[in-house]
Protein backbone atom coordinates (compact mmCIF):
# COMPACT_ATOMS: atom_id res chain seq x y z
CA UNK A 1 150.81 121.13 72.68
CA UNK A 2 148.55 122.54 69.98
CA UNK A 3 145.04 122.47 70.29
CA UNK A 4 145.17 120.75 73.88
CA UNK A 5 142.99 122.66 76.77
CA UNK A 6 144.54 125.01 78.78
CA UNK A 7 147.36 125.50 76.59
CA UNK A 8 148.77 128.46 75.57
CA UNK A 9 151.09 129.21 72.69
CA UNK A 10 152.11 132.17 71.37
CA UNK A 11 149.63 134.46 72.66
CA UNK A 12 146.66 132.47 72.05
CA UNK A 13 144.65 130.76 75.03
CA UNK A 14 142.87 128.19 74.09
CA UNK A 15 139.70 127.21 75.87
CA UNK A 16 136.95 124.59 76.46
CA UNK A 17 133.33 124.73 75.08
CA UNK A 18 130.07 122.87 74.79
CA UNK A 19 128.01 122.61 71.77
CA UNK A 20 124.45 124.28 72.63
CA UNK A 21 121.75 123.25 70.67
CA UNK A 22 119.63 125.67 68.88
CA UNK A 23 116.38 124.34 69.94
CA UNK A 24 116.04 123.94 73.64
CA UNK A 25 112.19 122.70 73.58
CA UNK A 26 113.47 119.03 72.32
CA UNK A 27 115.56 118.58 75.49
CA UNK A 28 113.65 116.97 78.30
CA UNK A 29 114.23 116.80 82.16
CA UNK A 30 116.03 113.70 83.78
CA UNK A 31 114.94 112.60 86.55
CA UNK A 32 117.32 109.33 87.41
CA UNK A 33 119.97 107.40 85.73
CA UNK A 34 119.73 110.10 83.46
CA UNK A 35 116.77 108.68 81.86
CA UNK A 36 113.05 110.81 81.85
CA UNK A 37 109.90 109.90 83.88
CA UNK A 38 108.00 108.35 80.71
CA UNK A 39 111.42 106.48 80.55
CA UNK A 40 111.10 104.97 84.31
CA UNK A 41 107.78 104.57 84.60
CA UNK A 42 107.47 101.80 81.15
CA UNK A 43 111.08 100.48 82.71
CA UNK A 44 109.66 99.95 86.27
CA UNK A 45 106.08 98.51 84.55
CA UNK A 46 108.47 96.01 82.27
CA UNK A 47 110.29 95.09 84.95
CA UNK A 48 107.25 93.92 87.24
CA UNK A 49 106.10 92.20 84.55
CA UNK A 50 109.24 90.76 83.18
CA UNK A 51 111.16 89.70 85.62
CA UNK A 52 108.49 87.61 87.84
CA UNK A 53 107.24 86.08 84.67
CA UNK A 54 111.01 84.61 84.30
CA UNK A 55 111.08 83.57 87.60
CA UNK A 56 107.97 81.66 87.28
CA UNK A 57 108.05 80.26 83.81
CA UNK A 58 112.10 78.81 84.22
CA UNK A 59 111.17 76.13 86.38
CA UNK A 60 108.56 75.25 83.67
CA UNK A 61 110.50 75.56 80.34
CA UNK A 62 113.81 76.34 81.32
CA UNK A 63 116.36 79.26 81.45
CA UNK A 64 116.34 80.14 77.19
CA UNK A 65 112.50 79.66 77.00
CA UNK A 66 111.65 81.80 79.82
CA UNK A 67 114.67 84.62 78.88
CA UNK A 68 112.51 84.64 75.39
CA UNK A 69 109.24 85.19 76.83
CA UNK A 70 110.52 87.07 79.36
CA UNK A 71 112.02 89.73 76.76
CA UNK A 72 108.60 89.51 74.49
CA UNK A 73 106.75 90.35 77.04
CA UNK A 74 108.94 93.69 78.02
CA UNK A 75 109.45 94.56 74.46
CA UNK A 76 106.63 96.92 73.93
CA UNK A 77 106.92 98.92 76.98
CA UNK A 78 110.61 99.18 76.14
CA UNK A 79 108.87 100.14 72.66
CA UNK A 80 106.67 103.10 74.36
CA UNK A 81 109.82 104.26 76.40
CA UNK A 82 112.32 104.85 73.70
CA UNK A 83 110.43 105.27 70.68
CA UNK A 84 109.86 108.94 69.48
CA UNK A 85 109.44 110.48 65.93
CA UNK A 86 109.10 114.26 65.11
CA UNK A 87 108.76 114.69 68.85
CA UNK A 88 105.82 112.71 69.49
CA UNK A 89 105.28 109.36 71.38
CA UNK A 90 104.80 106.32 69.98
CA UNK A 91 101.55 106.19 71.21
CA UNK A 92 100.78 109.49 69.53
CA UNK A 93 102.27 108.24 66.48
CA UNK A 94 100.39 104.96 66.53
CA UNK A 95 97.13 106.86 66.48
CA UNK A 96 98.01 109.20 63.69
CA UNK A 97 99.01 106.35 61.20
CA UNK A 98 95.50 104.16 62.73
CA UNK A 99 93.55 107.67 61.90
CA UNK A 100 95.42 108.17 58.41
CA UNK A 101 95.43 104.69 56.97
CA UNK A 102 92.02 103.47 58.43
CA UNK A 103 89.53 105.51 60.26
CA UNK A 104 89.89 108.61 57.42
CA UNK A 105 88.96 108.74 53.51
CA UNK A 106 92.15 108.77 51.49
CA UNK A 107 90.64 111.44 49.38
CA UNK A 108 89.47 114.06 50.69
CA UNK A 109 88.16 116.45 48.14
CA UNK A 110 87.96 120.41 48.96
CA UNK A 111 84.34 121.71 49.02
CA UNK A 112 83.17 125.03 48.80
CA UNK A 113 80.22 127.29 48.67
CA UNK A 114 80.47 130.05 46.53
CA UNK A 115 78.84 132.66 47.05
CA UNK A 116 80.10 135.22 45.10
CA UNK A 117 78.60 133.69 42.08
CA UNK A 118 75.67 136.21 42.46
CA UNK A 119 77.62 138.96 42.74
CA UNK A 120 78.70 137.36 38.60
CA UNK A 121 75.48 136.39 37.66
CA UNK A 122 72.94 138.62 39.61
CA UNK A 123 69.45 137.56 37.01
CA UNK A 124 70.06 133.62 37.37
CA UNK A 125 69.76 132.87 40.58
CA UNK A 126 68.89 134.91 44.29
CA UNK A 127 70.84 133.54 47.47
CA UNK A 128 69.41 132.25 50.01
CA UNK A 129 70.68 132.29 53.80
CA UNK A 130 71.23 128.92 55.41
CA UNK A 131 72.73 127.23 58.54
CA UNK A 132 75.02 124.29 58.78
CA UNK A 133 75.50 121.46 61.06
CA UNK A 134 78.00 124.03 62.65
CA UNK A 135 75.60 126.43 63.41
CA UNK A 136 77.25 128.71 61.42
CA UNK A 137 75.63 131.33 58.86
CA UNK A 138 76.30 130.22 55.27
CA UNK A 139 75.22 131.66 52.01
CA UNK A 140 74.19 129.20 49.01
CA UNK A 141 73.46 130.18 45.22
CA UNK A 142 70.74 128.59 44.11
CA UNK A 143 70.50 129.02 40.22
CA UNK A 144 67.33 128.58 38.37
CA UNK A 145 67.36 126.76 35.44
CA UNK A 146 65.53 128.40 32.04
């Protein structure tokens, strides 16, 4: 009777628990079925797609055909449902690797303006006070060559 709940044995009570997690922000409401509302609304959106598209399309090409095109067609909101990495969607996800891999440089080199290189060479050069496309005040070196 060792180790069972509720039992006691010499002196010692032993008792149920529940693991909590640590982090509470990555646990998310349920609404129904115990599934979320991102989770029902891509369900009920594949399933009025889905499941009149079978209906149709049987009569047509048969039971396995339509099944297939049936579960193609339902596949990517089933995809947007489920799908989550580091706590983002996988619509949020989708964007970042489009933005990464296609609309960004690869490289992207740090740039600077330095302008404490008067402040080292004060007889080269004089600075000059400029704004940026930011609107933002900016000093620039401007060294004259000898």
């Amino acid at each position: 009777m060792s180790g069972q709940l509720g039992s006691k044995k010499k002196g010692i009570f032993y008792m149920a628990y529940v693991n909590v997690p640590n982090d509470l922000s990555r646990i998310k409401t349920k609404i129904a079925f115990n599934l979320t509302k991102r989770q029902l609304i891509c369900f009920g959106i594949a399933a009025t797609i889905g499941i009149p598209t079978y209906l149709f399309i049987r009569s047509a090409i048969g039971n396995m055909g339509a099944m297939l095109v049936m579960i193609i067609l339902m596949l990517p909101l089933f995809l947007l449902a489920m799908y989550e990495r580091d706590g983002l969607p996988f619509e949020k996800v989708l964007r970042n690797i489009i933005r990464t891999k296609l609309l960004w440089s690869t490289v992207r080199p740090y740039k600077t303006d330095n302008i404490y290189a008067y402040l080292a060479n004060p007889r080269k050069g004089d600075i000059t006070f400029a704004k940026n496309a930011n609107k933002k005040a900016v000093y620039r070196h401007k060294i004259k060559r000898q």
